[in-house]
C-alpha atoms as a PDB file:
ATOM      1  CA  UNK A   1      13.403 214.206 139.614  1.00  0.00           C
ATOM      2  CA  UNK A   2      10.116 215.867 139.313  1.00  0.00           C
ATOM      3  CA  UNK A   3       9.803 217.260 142.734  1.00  0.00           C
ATOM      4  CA  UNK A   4       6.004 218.759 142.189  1.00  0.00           C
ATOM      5  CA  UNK A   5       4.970 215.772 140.774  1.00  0.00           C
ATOM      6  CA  UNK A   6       6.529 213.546 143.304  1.00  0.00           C
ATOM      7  CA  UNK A   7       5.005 215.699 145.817  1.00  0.00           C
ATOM      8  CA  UNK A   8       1.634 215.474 144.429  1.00  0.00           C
ATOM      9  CA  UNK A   9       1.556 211.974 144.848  1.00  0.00           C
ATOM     10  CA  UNK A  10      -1.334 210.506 147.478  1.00  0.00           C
ATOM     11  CA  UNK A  11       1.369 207.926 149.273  1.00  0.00           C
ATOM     12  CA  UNK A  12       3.739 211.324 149.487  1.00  0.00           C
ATOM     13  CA  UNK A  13       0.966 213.845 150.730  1.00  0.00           C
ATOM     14  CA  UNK A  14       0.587 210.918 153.619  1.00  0.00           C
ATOM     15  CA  UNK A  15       4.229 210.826 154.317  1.00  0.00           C
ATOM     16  CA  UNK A  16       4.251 214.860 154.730  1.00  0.00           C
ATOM     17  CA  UNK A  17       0.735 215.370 156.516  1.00  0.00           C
ATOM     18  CA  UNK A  18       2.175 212.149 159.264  1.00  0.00           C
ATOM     19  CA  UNK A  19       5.429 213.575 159.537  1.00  0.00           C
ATOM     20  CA  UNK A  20       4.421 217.500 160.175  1.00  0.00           C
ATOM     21  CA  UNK A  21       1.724 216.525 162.389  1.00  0.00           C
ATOM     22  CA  UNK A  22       3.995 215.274 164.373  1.00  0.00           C
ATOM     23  CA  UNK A  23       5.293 218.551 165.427  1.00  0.00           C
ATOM     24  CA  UNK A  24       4.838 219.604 169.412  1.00  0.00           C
ATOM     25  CA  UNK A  25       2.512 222.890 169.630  1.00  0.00           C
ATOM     26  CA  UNK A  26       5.186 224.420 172.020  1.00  0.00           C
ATOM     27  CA  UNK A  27       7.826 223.994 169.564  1.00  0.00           C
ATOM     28  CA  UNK A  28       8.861 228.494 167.859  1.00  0.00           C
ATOM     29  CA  UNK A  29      12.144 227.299 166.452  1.00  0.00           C
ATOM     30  CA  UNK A  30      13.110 224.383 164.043  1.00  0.00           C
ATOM     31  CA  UNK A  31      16.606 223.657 162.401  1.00  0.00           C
ATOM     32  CA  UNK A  32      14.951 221.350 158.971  1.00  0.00           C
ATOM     33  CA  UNK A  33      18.096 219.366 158.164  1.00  0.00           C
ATOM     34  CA  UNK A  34      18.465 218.202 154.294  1.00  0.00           C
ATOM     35  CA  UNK A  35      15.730 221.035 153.585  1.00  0.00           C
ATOM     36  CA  UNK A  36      17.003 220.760 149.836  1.00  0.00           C
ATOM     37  CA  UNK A  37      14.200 223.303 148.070  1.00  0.00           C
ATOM     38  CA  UNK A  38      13.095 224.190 151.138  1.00  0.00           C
ATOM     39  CA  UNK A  39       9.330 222.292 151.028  1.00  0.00           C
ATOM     40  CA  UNK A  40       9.586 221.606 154.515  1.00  0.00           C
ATOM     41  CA  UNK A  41      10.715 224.521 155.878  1.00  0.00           C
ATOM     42  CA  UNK A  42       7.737 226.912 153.926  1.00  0.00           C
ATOM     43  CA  UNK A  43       5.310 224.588 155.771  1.00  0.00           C
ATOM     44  CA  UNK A  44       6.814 225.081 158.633  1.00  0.00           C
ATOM     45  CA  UNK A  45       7.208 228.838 158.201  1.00  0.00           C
ATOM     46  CA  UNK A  46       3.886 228.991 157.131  1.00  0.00           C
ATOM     47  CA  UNK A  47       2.638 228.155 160.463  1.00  0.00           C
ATOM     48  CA  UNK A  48       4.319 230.792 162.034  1.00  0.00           C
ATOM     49  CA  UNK A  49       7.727 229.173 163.732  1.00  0.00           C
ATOM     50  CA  UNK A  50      10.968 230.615 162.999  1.00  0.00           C
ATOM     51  CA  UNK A  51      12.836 228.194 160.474  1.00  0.00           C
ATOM     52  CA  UNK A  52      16.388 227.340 159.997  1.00  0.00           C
ATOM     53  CA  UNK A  53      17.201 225.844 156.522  1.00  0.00           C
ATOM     54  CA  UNK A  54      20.121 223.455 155.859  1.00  0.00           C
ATOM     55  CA  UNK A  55      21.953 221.244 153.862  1.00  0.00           C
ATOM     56  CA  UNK A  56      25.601 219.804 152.560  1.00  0.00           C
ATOM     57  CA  UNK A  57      25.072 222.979 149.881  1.00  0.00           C
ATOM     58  CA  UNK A  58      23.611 225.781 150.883  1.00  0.00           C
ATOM     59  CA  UNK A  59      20.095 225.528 150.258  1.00  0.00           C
ATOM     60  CA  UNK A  60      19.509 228.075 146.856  1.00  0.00           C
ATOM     61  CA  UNK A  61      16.042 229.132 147.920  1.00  0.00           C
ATOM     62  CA  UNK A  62      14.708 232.759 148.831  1.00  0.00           C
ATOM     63  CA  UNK A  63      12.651 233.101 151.971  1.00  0.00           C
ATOM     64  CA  UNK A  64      12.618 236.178 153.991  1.00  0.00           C
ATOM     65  CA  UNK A  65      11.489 233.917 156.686  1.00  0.00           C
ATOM     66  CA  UNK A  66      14.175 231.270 156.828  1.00  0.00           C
ATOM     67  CA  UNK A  67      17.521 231.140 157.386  1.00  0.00           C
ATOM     68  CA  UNK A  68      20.063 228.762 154.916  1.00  0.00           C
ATOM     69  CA  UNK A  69      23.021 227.601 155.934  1.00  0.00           C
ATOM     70  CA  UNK A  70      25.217 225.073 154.773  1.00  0.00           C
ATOM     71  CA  UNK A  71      26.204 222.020 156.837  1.00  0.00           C
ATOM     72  CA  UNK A  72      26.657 218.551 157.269  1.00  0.00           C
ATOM     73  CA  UNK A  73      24.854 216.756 160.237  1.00  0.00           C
ATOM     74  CA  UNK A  74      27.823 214.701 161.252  1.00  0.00           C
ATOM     75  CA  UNK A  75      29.408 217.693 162.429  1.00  0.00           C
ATOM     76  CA  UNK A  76      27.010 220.726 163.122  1.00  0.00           C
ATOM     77  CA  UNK A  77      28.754 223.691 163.351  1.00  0.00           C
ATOM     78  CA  UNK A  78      25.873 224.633 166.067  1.00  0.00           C
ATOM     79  CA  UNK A  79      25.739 225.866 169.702  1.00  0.00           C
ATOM     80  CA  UNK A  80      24.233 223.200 171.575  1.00  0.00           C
ATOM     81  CA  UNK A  81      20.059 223.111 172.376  1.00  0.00           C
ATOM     82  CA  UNK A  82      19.826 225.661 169.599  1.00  0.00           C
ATOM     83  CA  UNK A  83      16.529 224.644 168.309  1.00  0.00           C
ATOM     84  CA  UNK A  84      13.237 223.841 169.996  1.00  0.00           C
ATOM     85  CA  UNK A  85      12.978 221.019 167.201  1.00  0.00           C
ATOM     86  CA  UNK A  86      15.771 219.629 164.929  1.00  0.00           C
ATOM     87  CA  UNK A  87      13.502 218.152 161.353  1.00  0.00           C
ATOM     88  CA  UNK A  88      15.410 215.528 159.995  1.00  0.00           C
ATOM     89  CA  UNK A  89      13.416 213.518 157.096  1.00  0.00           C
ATOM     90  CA  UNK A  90      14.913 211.236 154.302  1.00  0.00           C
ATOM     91  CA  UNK A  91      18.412 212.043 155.422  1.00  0.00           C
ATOM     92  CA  UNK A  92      19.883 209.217 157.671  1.00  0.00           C
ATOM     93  CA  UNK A  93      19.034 206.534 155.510  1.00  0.00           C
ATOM     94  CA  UNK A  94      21.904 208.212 153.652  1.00  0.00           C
ATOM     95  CA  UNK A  95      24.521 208.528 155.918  1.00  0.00           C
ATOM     96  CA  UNK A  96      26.968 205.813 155.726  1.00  0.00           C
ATOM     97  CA  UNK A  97      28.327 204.288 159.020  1.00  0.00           C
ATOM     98  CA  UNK A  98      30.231 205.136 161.772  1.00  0.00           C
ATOM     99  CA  UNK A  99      28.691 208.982 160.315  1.00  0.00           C
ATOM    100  CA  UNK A 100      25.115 207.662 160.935  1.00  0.00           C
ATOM    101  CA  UNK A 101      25.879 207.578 164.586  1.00  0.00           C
ATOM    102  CA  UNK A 102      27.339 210.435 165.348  1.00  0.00           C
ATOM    103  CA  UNK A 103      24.578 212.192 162.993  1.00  0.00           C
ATOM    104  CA  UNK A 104      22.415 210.969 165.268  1.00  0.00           C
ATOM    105  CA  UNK A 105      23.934 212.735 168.551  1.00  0.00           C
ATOM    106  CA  UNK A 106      24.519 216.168 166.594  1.00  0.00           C
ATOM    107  CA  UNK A 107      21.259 215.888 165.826  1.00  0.00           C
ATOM    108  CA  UNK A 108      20.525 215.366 170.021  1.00  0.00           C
ATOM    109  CA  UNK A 109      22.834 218.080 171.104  1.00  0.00           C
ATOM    110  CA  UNK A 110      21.335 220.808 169.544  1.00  0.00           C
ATOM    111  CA  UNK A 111      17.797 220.126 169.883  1.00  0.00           C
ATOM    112  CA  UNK A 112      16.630 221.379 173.211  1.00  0.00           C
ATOM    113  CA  UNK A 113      13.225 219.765 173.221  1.00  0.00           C
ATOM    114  CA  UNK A 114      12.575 217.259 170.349  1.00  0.00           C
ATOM    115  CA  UNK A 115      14.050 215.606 167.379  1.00  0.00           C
ATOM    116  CA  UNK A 116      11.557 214.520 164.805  1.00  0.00           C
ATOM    117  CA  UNK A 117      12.817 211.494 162.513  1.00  0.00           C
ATOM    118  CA  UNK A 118      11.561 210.049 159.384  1.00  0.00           C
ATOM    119  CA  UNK A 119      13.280 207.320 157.275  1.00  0.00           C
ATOM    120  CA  UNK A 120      12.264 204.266 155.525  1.00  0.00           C
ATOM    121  CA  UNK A 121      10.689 201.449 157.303  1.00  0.00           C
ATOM    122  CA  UNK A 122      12.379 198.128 156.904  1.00  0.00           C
ATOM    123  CA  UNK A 123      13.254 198.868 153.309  1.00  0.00           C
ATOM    124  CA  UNK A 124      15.169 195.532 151.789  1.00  0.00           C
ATOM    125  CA  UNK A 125      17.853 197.747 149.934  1.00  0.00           C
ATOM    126  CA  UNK A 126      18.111 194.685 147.720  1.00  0.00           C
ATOM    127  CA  UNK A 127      15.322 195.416 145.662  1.00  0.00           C
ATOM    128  CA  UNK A 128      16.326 198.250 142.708  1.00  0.00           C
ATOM    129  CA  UNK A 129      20.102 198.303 143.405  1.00  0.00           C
ATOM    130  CA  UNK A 130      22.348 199.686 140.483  1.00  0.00           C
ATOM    131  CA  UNK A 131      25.181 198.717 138.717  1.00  0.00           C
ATOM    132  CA  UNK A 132      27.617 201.458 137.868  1.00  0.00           C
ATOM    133  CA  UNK A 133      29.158 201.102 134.312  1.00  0.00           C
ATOM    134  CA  UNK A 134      31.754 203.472 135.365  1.00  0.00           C
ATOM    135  CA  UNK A 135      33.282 201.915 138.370  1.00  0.00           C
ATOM    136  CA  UNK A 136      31.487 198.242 138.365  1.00  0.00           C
ATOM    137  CA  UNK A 137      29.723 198.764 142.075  1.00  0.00           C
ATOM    138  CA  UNK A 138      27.163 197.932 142.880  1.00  0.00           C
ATOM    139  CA  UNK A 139      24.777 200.355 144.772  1.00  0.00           C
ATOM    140  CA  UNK A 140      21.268 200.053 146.779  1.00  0.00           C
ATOM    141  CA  UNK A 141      18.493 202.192 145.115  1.00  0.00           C
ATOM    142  CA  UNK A 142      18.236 206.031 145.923  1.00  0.00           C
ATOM    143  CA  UNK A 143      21.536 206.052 147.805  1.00  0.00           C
ATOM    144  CA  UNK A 144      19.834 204.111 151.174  1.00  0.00           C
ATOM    145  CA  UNK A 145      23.157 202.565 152.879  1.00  0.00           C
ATOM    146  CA  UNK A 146      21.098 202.161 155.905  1.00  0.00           C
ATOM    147  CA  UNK A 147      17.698 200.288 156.925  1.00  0.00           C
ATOM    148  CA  UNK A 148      15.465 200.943 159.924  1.00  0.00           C
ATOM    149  CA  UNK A 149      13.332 199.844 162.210  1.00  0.00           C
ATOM    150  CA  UNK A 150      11.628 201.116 165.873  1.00  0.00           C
ATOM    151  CA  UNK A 151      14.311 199.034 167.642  1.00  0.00           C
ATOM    152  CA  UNK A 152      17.694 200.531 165.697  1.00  0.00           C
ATOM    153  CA  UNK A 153      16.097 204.236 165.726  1.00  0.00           C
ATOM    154  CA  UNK A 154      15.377 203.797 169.649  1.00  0.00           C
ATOM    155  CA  UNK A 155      19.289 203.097 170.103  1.00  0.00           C
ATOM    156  CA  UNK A 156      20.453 205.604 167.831  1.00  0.00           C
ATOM    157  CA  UNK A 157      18.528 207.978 169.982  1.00  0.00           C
ATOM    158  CA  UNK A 158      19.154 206.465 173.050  1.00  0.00           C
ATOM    159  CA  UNK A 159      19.790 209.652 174.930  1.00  0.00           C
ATOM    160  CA  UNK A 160      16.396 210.839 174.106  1.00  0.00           C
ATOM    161  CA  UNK A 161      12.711 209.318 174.721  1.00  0.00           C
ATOM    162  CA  UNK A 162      10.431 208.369 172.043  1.00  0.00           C
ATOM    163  CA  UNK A 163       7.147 209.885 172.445  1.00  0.00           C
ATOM    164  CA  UNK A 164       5.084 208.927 169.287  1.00  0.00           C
ATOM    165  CA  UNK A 165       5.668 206.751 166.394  1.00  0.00           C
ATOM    166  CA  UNK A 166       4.031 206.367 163.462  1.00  0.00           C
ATOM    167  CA  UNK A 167       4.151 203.819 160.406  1.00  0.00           C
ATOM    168  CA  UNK A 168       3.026 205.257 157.198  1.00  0.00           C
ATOM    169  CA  UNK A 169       1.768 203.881 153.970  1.00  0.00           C
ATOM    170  CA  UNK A 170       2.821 200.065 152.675  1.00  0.00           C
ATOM    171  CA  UNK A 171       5.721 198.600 151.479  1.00  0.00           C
ATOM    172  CA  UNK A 172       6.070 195.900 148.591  1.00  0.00           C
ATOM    173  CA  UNK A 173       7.166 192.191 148.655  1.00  0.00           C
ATOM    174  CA  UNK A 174      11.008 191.989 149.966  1.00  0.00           C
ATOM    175  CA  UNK A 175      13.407 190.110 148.051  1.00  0.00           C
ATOM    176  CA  UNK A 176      15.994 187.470 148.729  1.00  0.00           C
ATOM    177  CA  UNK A 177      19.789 186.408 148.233  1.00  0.00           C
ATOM    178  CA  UNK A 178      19.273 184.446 145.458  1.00  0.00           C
ATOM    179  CA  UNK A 179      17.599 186.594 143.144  1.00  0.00           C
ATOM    180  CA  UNK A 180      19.249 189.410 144.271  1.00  0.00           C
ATOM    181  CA  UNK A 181      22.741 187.517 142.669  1.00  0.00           C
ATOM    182  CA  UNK A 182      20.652 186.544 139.685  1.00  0.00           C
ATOM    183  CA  UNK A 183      19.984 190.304 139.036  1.00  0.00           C
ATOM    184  CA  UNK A 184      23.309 191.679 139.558  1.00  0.00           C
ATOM    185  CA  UNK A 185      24.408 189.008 137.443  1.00  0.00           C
ATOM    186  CA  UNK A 186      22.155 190.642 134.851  1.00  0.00           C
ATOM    187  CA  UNK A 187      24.028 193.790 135.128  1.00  0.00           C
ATOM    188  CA  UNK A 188      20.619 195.194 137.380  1.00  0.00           C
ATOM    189  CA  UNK A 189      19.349 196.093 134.026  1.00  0.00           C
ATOM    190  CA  UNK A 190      15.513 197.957 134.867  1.00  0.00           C
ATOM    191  CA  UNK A 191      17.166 199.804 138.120  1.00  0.00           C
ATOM    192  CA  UNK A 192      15.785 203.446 138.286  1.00  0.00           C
ATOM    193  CA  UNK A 193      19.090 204.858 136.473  1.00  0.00           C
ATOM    194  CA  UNK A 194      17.298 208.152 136.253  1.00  0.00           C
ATOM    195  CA  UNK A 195      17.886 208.949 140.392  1.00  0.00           C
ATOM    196  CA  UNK A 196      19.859 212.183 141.376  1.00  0.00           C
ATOM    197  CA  UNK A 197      21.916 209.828 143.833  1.00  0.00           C
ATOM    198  CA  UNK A 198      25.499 208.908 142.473  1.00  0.00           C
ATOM    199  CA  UNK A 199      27.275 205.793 142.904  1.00  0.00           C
ATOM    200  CA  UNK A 200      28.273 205.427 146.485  1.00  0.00           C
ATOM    201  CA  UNK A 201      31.576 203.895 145.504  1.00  0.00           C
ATOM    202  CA  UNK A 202      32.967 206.477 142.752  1.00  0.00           C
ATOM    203  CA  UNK A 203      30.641 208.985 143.350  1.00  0.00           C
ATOM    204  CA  UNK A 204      29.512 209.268 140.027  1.00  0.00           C
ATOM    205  CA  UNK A 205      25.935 210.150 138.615  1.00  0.00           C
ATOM    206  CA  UNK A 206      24.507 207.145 137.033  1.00  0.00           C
ATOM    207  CA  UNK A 207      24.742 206.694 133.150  1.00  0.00           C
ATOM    208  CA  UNK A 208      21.460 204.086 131.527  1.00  0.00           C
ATOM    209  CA  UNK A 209      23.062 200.539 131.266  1.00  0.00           C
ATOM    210  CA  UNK A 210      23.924 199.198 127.727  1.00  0.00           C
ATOM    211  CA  UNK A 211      21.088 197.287 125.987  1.00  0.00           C
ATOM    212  CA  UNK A 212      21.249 193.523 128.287  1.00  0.00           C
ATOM    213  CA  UNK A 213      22.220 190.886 126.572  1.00  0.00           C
ATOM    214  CA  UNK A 214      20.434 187.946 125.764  1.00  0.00           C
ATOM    215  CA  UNK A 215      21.904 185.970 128.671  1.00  0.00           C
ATOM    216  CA  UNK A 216      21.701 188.892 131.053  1.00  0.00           C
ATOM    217  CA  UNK A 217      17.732 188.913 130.416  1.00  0.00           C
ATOM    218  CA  UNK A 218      17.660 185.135 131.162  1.00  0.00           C
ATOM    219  CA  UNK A 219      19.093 186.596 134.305  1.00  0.00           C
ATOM    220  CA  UNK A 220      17.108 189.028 135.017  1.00  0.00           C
ATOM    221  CA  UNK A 221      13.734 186.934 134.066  1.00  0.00           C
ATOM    222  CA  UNK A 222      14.912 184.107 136.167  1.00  0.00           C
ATOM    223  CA  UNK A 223      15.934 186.901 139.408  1.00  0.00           C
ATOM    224  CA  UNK A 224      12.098 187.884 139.464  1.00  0.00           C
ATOM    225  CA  UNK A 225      10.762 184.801 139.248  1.00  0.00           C
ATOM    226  CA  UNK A 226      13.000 183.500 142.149  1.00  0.00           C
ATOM    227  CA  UNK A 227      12.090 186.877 144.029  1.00  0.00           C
ATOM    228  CA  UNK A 228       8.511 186.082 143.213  1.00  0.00           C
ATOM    229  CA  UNK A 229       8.547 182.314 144.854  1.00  0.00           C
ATOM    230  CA  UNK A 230      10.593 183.518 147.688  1.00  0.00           C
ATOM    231  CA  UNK A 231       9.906 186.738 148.752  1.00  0.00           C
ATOM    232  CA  UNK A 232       6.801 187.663 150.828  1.00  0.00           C
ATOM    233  CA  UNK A 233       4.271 188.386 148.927  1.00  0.00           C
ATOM    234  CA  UNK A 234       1.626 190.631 150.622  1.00  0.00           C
ATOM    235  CA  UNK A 235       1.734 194.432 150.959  1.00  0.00           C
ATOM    236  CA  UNK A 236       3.682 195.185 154.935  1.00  0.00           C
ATOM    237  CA  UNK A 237       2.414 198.052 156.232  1.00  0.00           C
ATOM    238  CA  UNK A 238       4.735 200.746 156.844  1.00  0.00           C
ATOM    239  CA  UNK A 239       6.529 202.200 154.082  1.00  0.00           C
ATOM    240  CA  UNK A 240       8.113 205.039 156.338  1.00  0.00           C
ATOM    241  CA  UNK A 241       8.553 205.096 160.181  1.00  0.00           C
ATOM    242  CA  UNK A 242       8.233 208.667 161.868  1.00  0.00           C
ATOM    243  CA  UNK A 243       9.330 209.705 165.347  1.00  0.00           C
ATOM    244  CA  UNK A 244       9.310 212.220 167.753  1.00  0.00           C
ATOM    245  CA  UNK A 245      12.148 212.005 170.517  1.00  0.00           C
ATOM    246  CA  UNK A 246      12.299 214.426 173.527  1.00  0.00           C
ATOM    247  CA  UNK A 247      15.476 215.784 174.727  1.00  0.00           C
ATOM    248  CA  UNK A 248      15.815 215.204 179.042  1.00  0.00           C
ATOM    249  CA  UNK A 249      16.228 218.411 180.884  1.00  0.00           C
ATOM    250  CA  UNK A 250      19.261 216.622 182.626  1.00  0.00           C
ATOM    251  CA  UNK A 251      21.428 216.186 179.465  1.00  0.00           C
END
């Protein structure tokens, strides 16, 4: 992926300029989790707080200012309340299950004031998934195993209190179970096989599918159409929930 160019993008700039205005003004040290090339974390070092970088590799970046490390967030090799702030954006949709919850209290125990959170917003994982000609599974778009909404991220951070959300951008039409069959029936033939995610069953990077058939474009034709009579068909708002969860003094 492009990253400038995705960057650049109006509907990303909004994502960035909700989720980093977010940030508390009494908030000197910041543990950005997933920081991949460290966009983040220069932001956030920019404005003067002291930034620690990490992610499953160590992030490859130079910054005199921040600290890399490599981790994973289901099992932070941290002290507890470590950071002022613990970042996390675009990571738990990710994290597969039972790892998503205990991702989520890592993330809790070494913040000692906030946790900031942003994922996608009711994302129907339906839409885009991939067909892997290597292992035959099926996969949701991007690598998103998980889907979100105010009332699952309020008991995922149950120990902490929510004290601003914030729904950014719009979301497309959902699909539905019907046309979702249709497609992978179709071999899920105009999925996005460029994505740096791999398979989440083999772990493989994705390979373009074979030319479809003419009975696997029937398919296909007749999946959006059903997806089209179905599905809702107005723009939802929120493409991306953000949130800001304080720590109690008491835990």
């Amino acid at each position: 992926m492009d990253l400038e160019a995705y960057r650049a993008h109006p509907r990303e700039q909004a994502r960035i300029t909700s989720l980093l205005g977010m940030v508390p003004d009494n908030v000197a040290t910041v543990l950005d989790i997933g920081a991949r090339d460290g966009y983040l974390s220069k932001i956030l070092a920019d404005r003067g707080l002291r930034v620690t970088a990490l992610d499953l590799t160590r992030p490859e970046f130079e910054d005199p200012r921040i600290t890399c490390i490599q981790g994973d967030a289901t099992a932070l090799r941290l002290p507890d309340r470590a950071f002022d702030m613990v970042l996390c954006a675009e990571v738990l949709e990710h994290v597969p299950v039972p790892g998503l919850q205990q991702a989520c209290r890592e993330l809790q125990r070494v913040a000692s004031h906030y946790v900031l959170v942003g994922v996608p917003y009711r994302q129907d994982i339906r839409v885009g998934r991939l067909t892997c000609h290597a292992c035959g599974g099926v996969s949701p778009p991007w690598g998103h195993v998980n889907q979100f909404e105010e009332e699952r991220l309020r008991a995922l951070f149950a120990d902490s209190t929510a004290q601003r959300i914030e729904l950014v951008g719009e979301r497309g039409p959902d699909t539905n179970a019907l046309s979702t069959k249709l497609m992978d029936w179709a071999g899920n033939p105009w999925a996005s096989y460029s994505q740096d995610e791999p398979c989440v069953h083999c772990g493989r990077r994705f390979l373009p599918p074979p030319p479809p058939t003419l009975k696997e474009r029937v398919l296909a034709r007749a999946s959006l159409e059903v997806g089209r009579l179905r599905s809702r068909q107005a723009s939802q708002k929120g493409n991306w929930i953000h949130g800001l969860y304080a720590r109690s003094k008491n835990q």
